[in-house]
Protein backbone atom coordinates (compact mmCIF):
# COMPACT_ATOMS: atom_id res chain seq x y z
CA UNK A 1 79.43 94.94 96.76
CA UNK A 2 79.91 98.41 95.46
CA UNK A 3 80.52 100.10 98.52
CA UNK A 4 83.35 97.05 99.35
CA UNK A 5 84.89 97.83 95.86
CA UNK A 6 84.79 101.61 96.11
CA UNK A 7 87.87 102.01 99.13
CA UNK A 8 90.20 99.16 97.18
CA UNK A 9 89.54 101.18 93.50
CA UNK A 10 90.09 104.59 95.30
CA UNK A 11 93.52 103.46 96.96
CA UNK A 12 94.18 102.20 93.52
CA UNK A 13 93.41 105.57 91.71
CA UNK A 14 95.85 107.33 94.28
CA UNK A 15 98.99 104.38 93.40
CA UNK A 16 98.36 104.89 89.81
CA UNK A 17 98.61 108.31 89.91
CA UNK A 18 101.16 108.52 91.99
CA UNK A 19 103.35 106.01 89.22
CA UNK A 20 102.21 108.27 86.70
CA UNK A 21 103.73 111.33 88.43
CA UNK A 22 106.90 109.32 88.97
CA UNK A 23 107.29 108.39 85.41
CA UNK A 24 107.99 112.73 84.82
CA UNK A 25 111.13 112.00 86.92
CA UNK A 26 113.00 109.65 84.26
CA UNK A 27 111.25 112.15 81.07
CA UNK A 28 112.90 114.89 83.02
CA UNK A 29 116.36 113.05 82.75
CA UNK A 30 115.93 112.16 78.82
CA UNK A 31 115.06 115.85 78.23
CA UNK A 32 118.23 117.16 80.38
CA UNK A 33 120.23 114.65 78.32
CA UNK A 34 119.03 115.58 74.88
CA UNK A 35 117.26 111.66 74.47
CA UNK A 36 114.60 111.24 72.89
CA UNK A 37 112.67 108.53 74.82
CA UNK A 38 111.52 111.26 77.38
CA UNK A 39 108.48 110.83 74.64
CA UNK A 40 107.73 107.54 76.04
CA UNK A 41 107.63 108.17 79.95
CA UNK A 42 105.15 111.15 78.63
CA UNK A 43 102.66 109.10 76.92
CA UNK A 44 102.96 106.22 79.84
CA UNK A 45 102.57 108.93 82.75
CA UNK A 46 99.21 110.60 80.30
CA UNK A 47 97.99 107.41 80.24
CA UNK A 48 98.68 106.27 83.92
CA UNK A 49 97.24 110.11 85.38
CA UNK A 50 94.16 109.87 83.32
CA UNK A 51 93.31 106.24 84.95
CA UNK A 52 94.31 106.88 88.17
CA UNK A 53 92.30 110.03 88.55
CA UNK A 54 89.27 108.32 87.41
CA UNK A 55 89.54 105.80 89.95
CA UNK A 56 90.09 108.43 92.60
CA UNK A 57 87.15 110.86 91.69
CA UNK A 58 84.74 108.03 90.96
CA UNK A 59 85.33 106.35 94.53
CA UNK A 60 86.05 108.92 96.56
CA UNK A 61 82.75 109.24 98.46
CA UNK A 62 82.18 106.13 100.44
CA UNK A 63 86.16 106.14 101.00
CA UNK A 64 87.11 108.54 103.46
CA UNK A 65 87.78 106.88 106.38
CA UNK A 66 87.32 103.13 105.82
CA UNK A 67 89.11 100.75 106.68
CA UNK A 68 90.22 97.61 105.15
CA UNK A 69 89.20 94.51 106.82
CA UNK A 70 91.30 91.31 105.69
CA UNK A 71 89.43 90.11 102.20
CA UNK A 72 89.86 94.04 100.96
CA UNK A 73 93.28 93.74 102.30
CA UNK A 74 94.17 90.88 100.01
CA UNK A 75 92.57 92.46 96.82
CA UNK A 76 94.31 95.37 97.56
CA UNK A 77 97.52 93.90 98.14
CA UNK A 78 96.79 91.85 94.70
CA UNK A 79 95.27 94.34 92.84
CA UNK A 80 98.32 96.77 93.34
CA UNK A 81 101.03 94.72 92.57
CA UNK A 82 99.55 93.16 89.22
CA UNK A 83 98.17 96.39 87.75
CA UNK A 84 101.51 98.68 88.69
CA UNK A 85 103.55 95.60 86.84
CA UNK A 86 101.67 96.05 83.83
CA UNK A 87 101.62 99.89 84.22
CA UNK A 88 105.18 99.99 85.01
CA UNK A 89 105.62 97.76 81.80
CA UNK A 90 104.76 100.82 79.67
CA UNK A 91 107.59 103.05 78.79
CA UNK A 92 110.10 99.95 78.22
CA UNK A 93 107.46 98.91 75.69
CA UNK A 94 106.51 102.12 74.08
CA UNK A 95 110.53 103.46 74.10
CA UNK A 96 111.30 99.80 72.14
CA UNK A 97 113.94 99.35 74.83
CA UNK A 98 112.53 95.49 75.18
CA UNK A 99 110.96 93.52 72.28
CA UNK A 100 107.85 91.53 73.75
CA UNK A 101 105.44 92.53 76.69
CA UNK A 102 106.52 89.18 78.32
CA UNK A 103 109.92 90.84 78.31
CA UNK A 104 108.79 94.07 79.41
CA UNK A 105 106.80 92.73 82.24
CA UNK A 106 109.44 90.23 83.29
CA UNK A 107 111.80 93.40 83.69
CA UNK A 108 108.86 95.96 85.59
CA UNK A 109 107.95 92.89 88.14
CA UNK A 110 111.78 91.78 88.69
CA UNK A 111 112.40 95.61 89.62
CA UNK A 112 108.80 95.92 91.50
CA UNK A 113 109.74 92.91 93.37
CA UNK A 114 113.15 93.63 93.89
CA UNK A 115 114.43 90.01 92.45
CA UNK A 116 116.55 91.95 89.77
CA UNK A 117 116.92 89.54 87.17
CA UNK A 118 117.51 91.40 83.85
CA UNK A 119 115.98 90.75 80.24
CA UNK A 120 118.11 93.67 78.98
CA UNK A 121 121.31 93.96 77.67
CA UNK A 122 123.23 96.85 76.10
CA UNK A 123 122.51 98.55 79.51
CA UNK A 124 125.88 100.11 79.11
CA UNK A 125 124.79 102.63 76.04
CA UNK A 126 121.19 102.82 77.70
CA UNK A 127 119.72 106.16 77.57
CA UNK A 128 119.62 107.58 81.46
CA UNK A 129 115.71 108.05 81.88
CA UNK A 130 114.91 104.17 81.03
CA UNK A 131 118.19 103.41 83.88
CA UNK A 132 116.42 105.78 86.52
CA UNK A 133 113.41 104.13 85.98
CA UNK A 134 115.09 100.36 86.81
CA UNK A 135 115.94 101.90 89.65
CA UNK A 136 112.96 103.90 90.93
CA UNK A 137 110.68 101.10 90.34
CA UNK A 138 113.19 98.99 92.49
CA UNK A 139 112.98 102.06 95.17
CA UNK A 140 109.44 102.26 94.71
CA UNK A 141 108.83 98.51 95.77
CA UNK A 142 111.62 98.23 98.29
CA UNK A 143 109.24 101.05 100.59
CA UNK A 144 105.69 98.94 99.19
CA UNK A 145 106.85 95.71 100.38
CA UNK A 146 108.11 97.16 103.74
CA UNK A 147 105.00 99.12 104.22
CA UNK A 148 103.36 95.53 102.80
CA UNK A 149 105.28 93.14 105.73
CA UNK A 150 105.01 95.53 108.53
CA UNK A 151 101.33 96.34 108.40
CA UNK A 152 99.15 94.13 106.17
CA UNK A 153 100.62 90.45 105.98
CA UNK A 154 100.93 90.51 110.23
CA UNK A 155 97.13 91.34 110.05
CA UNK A 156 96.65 88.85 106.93
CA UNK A 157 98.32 86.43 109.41
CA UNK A 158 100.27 85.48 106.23
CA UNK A 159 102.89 82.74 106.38
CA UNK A 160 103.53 83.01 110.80
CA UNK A 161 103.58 86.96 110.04
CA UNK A 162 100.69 87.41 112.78
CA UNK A 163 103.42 86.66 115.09
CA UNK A 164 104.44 90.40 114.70
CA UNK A 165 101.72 91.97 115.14
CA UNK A 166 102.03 90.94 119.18
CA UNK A 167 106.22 91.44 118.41
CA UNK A 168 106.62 93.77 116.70
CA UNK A 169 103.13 95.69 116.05
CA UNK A 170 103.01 96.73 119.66
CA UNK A 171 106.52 97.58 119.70
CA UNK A 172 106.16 99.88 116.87
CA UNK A 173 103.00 101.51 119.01
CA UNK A 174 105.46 102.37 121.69
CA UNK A 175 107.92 104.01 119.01
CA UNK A 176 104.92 106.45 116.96
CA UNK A 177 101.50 106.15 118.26
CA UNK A 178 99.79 106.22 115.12
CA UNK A 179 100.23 103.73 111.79
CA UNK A 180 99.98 106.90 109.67
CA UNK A 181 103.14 108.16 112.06
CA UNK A 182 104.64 104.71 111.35
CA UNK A 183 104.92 104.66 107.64
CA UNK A 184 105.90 108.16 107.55
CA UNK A 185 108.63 107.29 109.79
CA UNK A 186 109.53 104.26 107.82
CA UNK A 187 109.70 106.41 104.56
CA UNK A 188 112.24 108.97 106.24
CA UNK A 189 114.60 106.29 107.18
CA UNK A 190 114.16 104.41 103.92
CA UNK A 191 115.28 107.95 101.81
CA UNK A 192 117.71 108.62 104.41
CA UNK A 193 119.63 105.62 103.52
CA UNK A 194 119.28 106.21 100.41
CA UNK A 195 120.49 109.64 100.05
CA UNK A 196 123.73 108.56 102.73
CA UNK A 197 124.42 105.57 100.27
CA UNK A 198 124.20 108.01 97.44
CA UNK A 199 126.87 110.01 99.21
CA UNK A 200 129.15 107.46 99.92
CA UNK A 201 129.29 106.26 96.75
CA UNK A 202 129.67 109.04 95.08
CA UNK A 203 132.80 109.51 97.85
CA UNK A 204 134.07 106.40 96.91
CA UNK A 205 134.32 107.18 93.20
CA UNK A 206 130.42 106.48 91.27
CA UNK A 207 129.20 109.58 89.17
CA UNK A 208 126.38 110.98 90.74
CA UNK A 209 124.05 109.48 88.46
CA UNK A 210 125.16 106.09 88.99
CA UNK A 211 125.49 106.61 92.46
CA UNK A 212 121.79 107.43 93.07
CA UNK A 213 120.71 104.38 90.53
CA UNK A 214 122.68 102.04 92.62
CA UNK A 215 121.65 103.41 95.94
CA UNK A 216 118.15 103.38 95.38
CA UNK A 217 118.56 99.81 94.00
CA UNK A 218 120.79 98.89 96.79
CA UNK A 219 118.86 99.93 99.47
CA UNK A 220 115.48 98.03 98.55
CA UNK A 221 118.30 94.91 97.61
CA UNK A 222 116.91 95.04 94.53
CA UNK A 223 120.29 94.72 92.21
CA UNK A 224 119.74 96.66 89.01
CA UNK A 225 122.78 98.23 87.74
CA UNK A 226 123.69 100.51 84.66
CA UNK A 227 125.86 98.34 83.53
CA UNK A 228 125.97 94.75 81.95
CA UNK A 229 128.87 93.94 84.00
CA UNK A 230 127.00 95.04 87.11
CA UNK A 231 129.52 96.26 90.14
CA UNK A 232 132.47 94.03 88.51
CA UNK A 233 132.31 97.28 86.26
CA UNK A 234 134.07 99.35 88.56
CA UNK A 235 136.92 97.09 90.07
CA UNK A 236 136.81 99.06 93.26
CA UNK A 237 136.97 97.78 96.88
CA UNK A 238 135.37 101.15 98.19
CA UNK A 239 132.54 100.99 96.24
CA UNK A 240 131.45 97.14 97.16
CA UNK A 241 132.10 98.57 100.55
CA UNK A 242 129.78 101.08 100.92
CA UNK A 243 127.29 98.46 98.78
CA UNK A 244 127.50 95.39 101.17
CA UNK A 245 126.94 98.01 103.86
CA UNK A 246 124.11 99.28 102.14
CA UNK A 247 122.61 95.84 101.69
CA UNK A 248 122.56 94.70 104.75
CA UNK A 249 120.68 97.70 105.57
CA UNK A 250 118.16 96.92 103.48
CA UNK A 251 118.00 93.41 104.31
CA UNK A 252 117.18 94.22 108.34
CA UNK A 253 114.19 94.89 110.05
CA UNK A 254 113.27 98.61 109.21
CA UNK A 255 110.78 98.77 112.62
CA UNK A 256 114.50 98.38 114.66
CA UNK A 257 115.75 101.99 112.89
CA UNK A 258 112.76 103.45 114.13
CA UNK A 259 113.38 102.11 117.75
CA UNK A 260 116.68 102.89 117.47
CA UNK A 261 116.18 106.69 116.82
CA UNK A 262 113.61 106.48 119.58
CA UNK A 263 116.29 105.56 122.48
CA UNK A 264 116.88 102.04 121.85
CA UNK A 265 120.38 101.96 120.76
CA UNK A 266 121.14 98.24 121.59
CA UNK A 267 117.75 97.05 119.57
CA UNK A 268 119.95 96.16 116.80
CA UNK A 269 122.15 94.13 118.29
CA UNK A 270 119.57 92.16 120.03
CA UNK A 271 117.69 91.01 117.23
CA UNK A 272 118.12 87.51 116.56
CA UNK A 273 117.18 88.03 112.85
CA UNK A 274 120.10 90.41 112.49
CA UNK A 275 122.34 88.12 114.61
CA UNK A 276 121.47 85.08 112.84
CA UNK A 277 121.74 86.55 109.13
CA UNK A 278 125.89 88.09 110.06
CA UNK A 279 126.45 84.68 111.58
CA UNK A 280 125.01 82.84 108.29
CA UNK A 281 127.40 85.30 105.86
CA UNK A 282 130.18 85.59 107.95
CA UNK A 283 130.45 81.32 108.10
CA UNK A 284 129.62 80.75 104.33
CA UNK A 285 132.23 83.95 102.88
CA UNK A 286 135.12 82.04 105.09
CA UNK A 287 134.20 78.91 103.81
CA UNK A 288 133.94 80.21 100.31
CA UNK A 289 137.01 82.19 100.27
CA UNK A 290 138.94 79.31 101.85
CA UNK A 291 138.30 76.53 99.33
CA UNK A 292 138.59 79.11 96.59
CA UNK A 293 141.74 79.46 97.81
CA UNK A 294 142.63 76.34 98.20
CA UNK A 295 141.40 74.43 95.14
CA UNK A 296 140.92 77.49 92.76
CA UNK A 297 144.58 79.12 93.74
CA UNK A 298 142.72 82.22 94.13
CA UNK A 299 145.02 85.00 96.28
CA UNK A 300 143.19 84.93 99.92
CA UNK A 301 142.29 88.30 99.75
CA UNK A 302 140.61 88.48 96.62
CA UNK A 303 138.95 85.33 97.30
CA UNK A 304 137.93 86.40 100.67
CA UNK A 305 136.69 90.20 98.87
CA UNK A 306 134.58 88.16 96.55
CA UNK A 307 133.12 85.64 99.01
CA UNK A 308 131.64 87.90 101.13
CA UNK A 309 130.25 90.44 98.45
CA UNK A 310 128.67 87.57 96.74
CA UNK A 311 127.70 85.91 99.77
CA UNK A 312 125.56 89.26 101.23
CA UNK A 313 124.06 90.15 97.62
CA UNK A 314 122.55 86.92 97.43
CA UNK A 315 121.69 86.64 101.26
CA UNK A 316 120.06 89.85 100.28
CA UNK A 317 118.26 88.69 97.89
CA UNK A 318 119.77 91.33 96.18
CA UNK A 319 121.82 90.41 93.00
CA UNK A 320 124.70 92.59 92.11
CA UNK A 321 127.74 90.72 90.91
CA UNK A 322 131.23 91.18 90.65
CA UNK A 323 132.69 87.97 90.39
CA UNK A 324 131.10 84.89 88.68
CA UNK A 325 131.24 81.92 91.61
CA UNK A 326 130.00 79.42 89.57
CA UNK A 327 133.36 79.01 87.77
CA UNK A 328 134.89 78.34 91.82
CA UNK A 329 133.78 74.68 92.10
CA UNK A 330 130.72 72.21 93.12
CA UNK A 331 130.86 73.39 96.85
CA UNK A 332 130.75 77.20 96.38
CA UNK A 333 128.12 76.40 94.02
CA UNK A 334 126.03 74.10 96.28
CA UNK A 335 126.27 76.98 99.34
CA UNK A 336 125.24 79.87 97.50
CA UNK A 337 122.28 77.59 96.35
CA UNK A 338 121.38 77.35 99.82
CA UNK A 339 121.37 80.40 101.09
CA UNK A 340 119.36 81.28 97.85
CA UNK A 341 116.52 80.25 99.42
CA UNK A 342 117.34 81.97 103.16
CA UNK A 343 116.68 85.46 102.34
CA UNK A 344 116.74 88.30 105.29
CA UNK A 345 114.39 89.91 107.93
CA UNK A 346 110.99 90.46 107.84
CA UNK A 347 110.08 93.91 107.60
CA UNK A 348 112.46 94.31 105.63
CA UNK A 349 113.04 94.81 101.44
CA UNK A 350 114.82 91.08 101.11
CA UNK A 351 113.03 88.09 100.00
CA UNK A 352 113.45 84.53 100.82
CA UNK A 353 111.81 82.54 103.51
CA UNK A 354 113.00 85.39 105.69
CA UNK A 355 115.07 84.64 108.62
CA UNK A 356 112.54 84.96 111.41
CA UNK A 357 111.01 81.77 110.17
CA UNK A 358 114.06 79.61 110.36
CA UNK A 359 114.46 80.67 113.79
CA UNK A 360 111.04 79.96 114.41
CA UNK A 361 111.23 76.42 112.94
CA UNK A 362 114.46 75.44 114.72
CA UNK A 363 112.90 76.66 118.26
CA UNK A 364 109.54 74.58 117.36
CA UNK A 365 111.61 71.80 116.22
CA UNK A 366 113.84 71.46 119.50
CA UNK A 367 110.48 71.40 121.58
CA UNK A 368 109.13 68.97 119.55
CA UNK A 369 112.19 66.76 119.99
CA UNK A 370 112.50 67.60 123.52
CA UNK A 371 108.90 66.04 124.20
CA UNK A 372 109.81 63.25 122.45
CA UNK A 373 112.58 62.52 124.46
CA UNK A 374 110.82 64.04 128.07
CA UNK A 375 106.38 63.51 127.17
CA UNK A 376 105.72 64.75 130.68
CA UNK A 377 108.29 67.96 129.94
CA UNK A 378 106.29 71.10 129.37
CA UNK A 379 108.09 72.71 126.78
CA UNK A 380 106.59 75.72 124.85
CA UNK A 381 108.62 77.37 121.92
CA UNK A 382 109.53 81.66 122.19
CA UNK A 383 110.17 84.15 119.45
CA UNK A 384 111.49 87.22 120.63
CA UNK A 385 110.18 86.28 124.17
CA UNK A 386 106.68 85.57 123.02
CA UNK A 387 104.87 82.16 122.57
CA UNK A 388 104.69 80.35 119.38
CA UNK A 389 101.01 79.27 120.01
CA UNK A 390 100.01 76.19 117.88
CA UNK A 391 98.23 78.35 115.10
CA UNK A 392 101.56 80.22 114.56
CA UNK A 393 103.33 77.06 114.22
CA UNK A 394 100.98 75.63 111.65
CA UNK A 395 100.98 78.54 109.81
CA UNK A 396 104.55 78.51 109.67
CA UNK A 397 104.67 74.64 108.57
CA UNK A 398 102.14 75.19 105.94
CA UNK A 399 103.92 78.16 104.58
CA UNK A 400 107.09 76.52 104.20
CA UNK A 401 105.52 73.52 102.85
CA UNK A 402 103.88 75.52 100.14
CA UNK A 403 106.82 77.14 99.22
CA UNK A 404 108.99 73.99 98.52
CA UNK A 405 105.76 73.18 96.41
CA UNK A 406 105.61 75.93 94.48
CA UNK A 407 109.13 75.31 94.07
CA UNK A 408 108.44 72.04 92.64
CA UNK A 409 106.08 72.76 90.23
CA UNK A 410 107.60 76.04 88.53
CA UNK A 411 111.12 74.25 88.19
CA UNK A 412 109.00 71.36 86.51
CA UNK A 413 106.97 74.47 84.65
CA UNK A 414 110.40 75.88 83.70
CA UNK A 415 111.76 72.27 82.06
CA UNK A 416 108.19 71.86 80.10
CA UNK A 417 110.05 74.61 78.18
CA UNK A 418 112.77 73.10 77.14
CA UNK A 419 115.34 74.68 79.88
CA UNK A 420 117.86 72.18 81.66
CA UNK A 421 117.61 71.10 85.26
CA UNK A 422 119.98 73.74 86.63
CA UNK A 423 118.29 76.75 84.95
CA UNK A 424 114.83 75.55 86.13
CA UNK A 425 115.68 74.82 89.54
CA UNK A 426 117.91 77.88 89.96
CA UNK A 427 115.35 80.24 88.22
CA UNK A 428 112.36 78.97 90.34
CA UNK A 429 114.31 79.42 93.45
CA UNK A 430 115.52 82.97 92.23
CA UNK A 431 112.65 84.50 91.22
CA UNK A 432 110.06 82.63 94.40
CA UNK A 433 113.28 84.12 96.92
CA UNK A 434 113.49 87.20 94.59
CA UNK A 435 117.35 86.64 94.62
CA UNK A 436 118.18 87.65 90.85
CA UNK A 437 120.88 85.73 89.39
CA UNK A 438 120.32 81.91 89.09
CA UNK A 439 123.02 79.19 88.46
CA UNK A 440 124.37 77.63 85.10
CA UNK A 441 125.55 79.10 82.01
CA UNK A 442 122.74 81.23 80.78
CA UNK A 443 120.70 82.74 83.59
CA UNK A 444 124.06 82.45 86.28
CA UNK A 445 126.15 86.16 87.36
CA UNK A 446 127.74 86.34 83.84
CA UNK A 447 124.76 85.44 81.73
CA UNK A 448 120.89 87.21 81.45
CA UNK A 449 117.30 86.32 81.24
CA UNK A 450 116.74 87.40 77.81
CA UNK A 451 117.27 83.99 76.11
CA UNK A 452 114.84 81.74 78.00
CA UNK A 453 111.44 80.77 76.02
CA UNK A 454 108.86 83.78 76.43
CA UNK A 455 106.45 81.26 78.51
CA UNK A 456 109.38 80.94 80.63
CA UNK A 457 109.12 84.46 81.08
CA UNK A 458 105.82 84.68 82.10
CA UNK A 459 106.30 81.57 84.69
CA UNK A 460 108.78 83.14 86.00
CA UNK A 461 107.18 86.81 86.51
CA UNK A 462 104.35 84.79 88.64
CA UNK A 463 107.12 83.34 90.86
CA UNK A 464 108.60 86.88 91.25
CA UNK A 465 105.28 88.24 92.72
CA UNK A 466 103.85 85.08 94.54
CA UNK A 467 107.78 85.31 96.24
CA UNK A 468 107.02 88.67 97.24
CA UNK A 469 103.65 88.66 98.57
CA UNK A 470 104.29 85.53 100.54
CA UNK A 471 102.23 83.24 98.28
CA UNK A 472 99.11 83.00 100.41
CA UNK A 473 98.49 86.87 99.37
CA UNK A 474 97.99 85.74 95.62
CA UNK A 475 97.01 81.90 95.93
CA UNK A 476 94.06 82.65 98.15
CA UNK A 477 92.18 84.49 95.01
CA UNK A 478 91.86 80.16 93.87
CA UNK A 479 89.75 79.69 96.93
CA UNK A 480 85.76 80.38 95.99
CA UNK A 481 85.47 82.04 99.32
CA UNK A 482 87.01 85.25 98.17
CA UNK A 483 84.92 85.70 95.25
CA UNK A 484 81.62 85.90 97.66
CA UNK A 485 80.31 89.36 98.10
């Protein structure tokens, strides 16, 4: 049992310390600002280093060189994401920024996730270390969940993931040989973006502070802003620009950059995920703007501005707001529901069901009818001109039948604490899509977590992480076969 344990502690050792050494980034920024709070960061990153080391020099041997099979895989994958939300939870604690650990650990896992829904408020006269910190530990698990979805759920076979590792697995052989070559790869594009973001919004008018904070946050469609008025702070159409850009970035495939740098220019374009998630924006920002327009007496182009930034931060499971839709009517308010729950590509940092999955569905659906209608037809359902065999299928029907569950029961968690229908339906589907803001008049774009019971909080934490590691990763720990040596 020891020598399972020793790979998944020793991997552990190396995250923690490498959290503990990002923690000096945001002290660094207190001290160059004359705050005070750099004190914090200091104790959490001593505390963090002194762990993590332990872990690494007491499981080293036995470590070099192994390899995870798929019950390591899911401890890991567990493991890592619980322990670096509670790690993560330390300087907002220990710098008084946030006044329970339920509301510290609500704000590390809505960053870790990259849901961005916000216990804080005051973020306007915020000192800058505990802002840069939002935002790295939005950075930080933009690049884990990408390095998550694009290596260990397709091998997991998570949720109709193992789908990739025939699509997009072997296509990401051709492009770097190795996996090591792969993620380094990945993490080049993901700080290129970043630092071009950056750029452009610093062009377009952010201080260079800000414009960092919101690239970083952008990029992993994460949502945190400095401000409590998020990008409605800033009025300006350049800026929203260069930030619905920068989402849908984030939101596609990352596996398609590196194919594109390799000598596939068109791969882009030909990715039905991409295709499918313009299509779904471009149709719900017209309809949007049009009946805001219409019924609201909203001028077209600021309705039709609005729309479509609202439309891609929520598609993007991002968050960032500049206009609150809920005031536009019933119908704007029933289609950014929807497309709450739709979310972007795999392999990507956005949440939601994902968009390769609808496809999927729709294509297994139209078979199925088509059978019904011919039974001596042979008709076999393609994703990205492979076979959707019938454990692919089941996999994906199970998935999204445990996520309407889980659905189900948090909303009916959420009203066992007193909250009203629409903020425990919209918070369970915010936090389970990792979306941000919810609907209604306290967690909606103009209002904030903060108020909701502290058992709330914690409900809604678990959604944020079983969203992001597909479920399966953290619901198979209830099955007694994972607990057998």
């Amino acid at each position: 049992m020891l020598n399972r344990t020793r790979p998944i502690l020793f991997l552990l050792g190396i995250l923690w310390t490498s959290l503990a050494l990002m923690m000096v980034i945001p002290a660094l920024a207190d001290l160059a600002t004359g705050q005070r709070d750099w004190k914090s960061f200091g104790v959490s990153a001593g505390v963090t280093l002194y762990f993590g080391l332990v872990l690494v020099f007491a499981n080293r041997s036995g470590s070099d060189g192994a390899r995870l099979d798929a019950r390591q895989a899911f401890w890991f994958t567990a493991a890592s994401w619980l322990s670096v939300s509670l790690i993560g939870a330390l300087p907002f604690r220990f710098g008084g920024h946030l006044p329970t650990m339920a509301d510290s650990v609500f704000e590390t896992v809505s960053a870790l996730t990259t849901t961005g829904s916000t216990v804080m408020v005051g973020l306007d006269a915020k000192p800058a270390g505990i802002l840069l910190w939002r935002a790295l530990l939005q950075w930080y698990g933009g690049i884990g969940i990408i390095m998550v979805s694009i290596a260990l759920l397709p091998l997991m076979r998570v949720g109709g993931m193992q789908i990739f590792q025939i699509a997009s697995i072997d296509q990401q052989d051709k492009v770097r040989p190795r996996a090591a070559q792969i993620a380094a790869a990945t993490l080049l594009v993901y700080t290129g973006l970043t630092a071009l973001s950056a750029i452009a919004l610093g062009i377009a008018g952010m201080t260079p502070f800000d414009a960092i904070c919101h690239a970083m946050t952008a990029i992993a469609t994460g949502g945190f802003a400095n401000y409590d008025a998020s990008i409605g702070h800033y009025h300006s159409f350049a800026i929203e620009l260069v930030l619905i850009v920068t989402m849908l970035l984030g939101a596609t495939t990352f596996v398609l950059y590196l194919r594109v740098l390799s000598g596939e220019p068109m791969a882009l374009w030909r990715d039905g995920q991409l295709r499918l998630m313009i299509g779904i924006t471009a149709a719900a920002s017209v309809a949007i703007a049009a009946y805001a327009t219409v019924h609201k007496g909203i001028e077209p182009l600021t309705a039709l501005r609005d729309s479509v930034f609202s439309v891609v931060s929520v598609i993007t499971t991002t968050g960032f707001v500049t206009a609150d839709y809920t005031t536009w009517g019933p119908f704007v308010i029933l289609i950014m529901f929807a497309i709450t729950f739709v979310g972007g590509s795999s392999g990507s940092t956005a949440g939601g069901l994902k968009m390769f999955r609808l496809i999927a569905l729709y294509r297994i659906t139209r078979a199925n009818l088509h059978r019904m209608i011919y039974p001596r037809a042979v008709e076999v359902p393609h994703y990205a001109d492979r076979m959707i065999s019938p454990e692919v299928a089941n996999s994906l029907l199970g998935f999204v039948t445990l996520w309407v569950g889980t659905w189900a029961a948090l909303s009916i968690g959420l009203s066992a604490t007193g909250l009203d229908m629409v903020t425990a339906l919209s918070g369970s589907a915010t936090a389970l899509a990792n979306v941000g803001p919810g609907m209604g008049d306290v967690i909606g774009p103009a209002g904030n977590f903060a108020p909701l019971p502290l058992s709330a909080k914690w409900m809604l934490s678990a959604g944020m992480l079983l969203g992001r590691l597909e479920l399966t990763t953290l619901l198979v720990f209830l099955h007694p076969g994972i607990w057998r040596a």
